[in-house]
C-alpha atoms as a PDB file:
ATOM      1  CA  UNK A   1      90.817  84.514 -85.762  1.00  0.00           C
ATOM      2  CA  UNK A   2      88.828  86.778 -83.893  1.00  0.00           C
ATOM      3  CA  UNK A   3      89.534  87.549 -80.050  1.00  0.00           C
ATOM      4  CA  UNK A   4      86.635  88.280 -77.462  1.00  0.00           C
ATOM      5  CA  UNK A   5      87.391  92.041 -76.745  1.00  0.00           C
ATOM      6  CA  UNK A   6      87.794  92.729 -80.199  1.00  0.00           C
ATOM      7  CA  UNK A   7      83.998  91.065 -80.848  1.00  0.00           C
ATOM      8  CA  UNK A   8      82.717  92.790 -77.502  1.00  0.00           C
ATOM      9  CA  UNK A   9      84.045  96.163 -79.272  1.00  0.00           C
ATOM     10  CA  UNK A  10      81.922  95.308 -82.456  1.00  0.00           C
ATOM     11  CA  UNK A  11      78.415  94.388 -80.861  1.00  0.00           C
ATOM     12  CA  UNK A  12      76.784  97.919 -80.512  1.00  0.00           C
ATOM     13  CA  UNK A  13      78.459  98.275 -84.382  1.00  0.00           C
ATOM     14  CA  UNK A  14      76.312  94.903 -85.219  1.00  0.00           C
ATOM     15  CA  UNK A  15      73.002  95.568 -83.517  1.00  0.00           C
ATOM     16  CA  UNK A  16      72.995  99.001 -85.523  1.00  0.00           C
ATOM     17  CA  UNK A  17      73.840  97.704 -88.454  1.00  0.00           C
ATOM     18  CA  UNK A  18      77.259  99.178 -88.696  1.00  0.00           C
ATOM     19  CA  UNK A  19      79.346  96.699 -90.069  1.00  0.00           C
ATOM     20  CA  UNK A  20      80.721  96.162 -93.143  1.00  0.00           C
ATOM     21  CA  UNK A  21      79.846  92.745 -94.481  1.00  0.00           C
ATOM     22  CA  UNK A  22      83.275  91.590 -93.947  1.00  0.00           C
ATOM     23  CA  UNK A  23      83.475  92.455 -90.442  1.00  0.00           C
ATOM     24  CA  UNK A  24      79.766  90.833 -89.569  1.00  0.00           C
ATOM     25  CA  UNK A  25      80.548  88.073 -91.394  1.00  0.00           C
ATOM     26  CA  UNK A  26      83.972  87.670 -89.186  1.00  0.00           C
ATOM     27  CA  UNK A  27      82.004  88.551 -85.882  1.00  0.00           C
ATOM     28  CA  UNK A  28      79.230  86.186 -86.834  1.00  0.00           C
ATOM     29  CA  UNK A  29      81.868  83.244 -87.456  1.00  0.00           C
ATOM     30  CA  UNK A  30      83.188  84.234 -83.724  1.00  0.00           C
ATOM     31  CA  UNK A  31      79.983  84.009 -82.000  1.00  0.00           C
ATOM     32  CA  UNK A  32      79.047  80.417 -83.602  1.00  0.00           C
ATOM     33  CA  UNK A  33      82.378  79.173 -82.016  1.00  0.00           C
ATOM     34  CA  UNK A  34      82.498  81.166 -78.702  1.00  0.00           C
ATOM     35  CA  UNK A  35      79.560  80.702 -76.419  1.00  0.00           C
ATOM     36  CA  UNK A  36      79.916  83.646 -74.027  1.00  0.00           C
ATOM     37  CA  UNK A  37      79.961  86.011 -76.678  1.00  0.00           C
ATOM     38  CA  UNK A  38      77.217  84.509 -78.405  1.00  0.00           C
ATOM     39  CA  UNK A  39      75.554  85.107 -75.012  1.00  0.00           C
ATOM     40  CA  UNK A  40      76.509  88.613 -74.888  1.00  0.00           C
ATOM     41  CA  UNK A  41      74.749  89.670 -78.321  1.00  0.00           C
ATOM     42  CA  UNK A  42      71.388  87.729 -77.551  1.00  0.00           C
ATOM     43  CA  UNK A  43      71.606  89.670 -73.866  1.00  0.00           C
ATOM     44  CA  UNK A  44      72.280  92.716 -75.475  1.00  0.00           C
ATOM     45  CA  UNK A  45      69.353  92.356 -78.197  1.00  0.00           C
ATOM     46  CA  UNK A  46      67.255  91.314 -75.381  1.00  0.00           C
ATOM     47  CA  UNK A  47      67.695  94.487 -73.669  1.00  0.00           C
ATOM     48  CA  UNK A  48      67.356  96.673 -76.661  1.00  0.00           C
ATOM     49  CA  UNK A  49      64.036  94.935 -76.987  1.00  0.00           C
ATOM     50  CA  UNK A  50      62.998  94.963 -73.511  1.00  0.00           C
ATOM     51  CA  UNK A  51      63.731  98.868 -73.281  1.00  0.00           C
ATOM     52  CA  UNK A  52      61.860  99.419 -76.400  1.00  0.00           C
ATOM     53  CA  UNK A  53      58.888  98.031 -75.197  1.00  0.00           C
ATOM     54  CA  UNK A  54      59.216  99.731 -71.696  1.00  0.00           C
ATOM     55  CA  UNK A  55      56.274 101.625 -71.481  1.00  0.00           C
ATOM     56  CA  UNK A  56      56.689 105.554 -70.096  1.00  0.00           C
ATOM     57  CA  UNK A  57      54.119 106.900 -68.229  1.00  0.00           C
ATOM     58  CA  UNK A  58      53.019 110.216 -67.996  1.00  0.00           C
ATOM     59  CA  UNK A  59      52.557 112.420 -64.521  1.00  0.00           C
ATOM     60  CA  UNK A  60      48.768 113.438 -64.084  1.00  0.00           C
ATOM     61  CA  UNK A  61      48.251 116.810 -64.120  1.00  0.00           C
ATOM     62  CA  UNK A  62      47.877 117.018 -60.452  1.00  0.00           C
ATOM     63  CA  UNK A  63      51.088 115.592 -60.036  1.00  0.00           C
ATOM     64  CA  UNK A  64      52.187 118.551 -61.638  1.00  0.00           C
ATOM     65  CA  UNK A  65      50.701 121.051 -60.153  1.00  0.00           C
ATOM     66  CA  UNK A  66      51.196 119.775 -56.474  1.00  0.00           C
ATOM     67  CA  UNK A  67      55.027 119.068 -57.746  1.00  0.00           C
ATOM     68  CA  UNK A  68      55.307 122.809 -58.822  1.00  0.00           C
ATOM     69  CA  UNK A  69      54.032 124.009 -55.346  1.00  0.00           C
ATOM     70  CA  UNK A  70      56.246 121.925 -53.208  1.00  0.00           C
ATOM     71  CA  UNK A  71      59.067 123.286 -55.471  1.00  0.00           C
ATOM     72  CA  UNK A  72      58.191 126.840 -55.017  1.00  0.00           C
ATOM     73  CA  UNK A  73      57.377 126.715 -51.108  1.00  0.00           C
ATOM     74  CA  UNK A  74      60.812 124.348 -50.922  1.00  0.00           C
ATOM     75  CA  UNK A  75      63.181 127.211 -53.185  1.00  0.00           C
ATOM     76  CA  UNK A  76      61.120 130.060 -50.994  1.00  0.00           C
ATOM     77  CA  UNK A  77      62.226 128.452 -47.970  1.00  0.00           C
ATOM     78  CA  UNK A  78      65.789 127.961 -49.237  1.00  0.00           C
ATOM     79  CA  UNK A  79      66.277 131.668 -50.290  1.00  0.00           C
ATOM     80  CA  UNK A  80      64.928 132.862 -47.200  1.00  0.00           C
ATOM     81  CA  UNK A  81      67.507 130.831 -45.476  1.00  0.00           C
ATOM     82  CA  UNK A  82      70.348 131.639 -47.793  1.00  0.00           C
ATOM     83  CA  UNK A  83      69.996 135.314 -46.361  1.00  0.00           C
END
């Protein structure tokens, strides 16, 4: 039988499709009988999913721009300081 911490050490193996079918078939038997493991995966797969679908947004231009001036005046400042 199967302990917890040996199942936890498989899940990032399962969710990538890593396992042999042996070993998924032995993790999947585990999670039907132990509850907070079970709860684990589906959190874990509910991340994966959740971060997938995150959606990354881009600077404007002027972001940029007024980003790369602050930067400059700020490392100016620093190296006149650093003298």
């Amino acid at each position: 039988m199967m302990t917890c911490e040996k199942a936890v050490g498989m899940v990032l193996d399962l969710l990538e499709g890593a396992l042999s079918p042996a070993r998924r078939r032995a993790l999947e038997e585990h999670l039907r009988l132990c509850d907070p493991c079970d709860r684990l995966v589906e959190s874990y797969k509910r991340t994966t999913e959740l971060c997938r679908g995150a959606i990354v947004q881009q600077a404007s231009p002027e972001f940029g721009e007024r980003l790369l001036s602050f930067l400059r005046r700020h490392a100016l400042h620093s190296d006149s300081n650093s003298r």
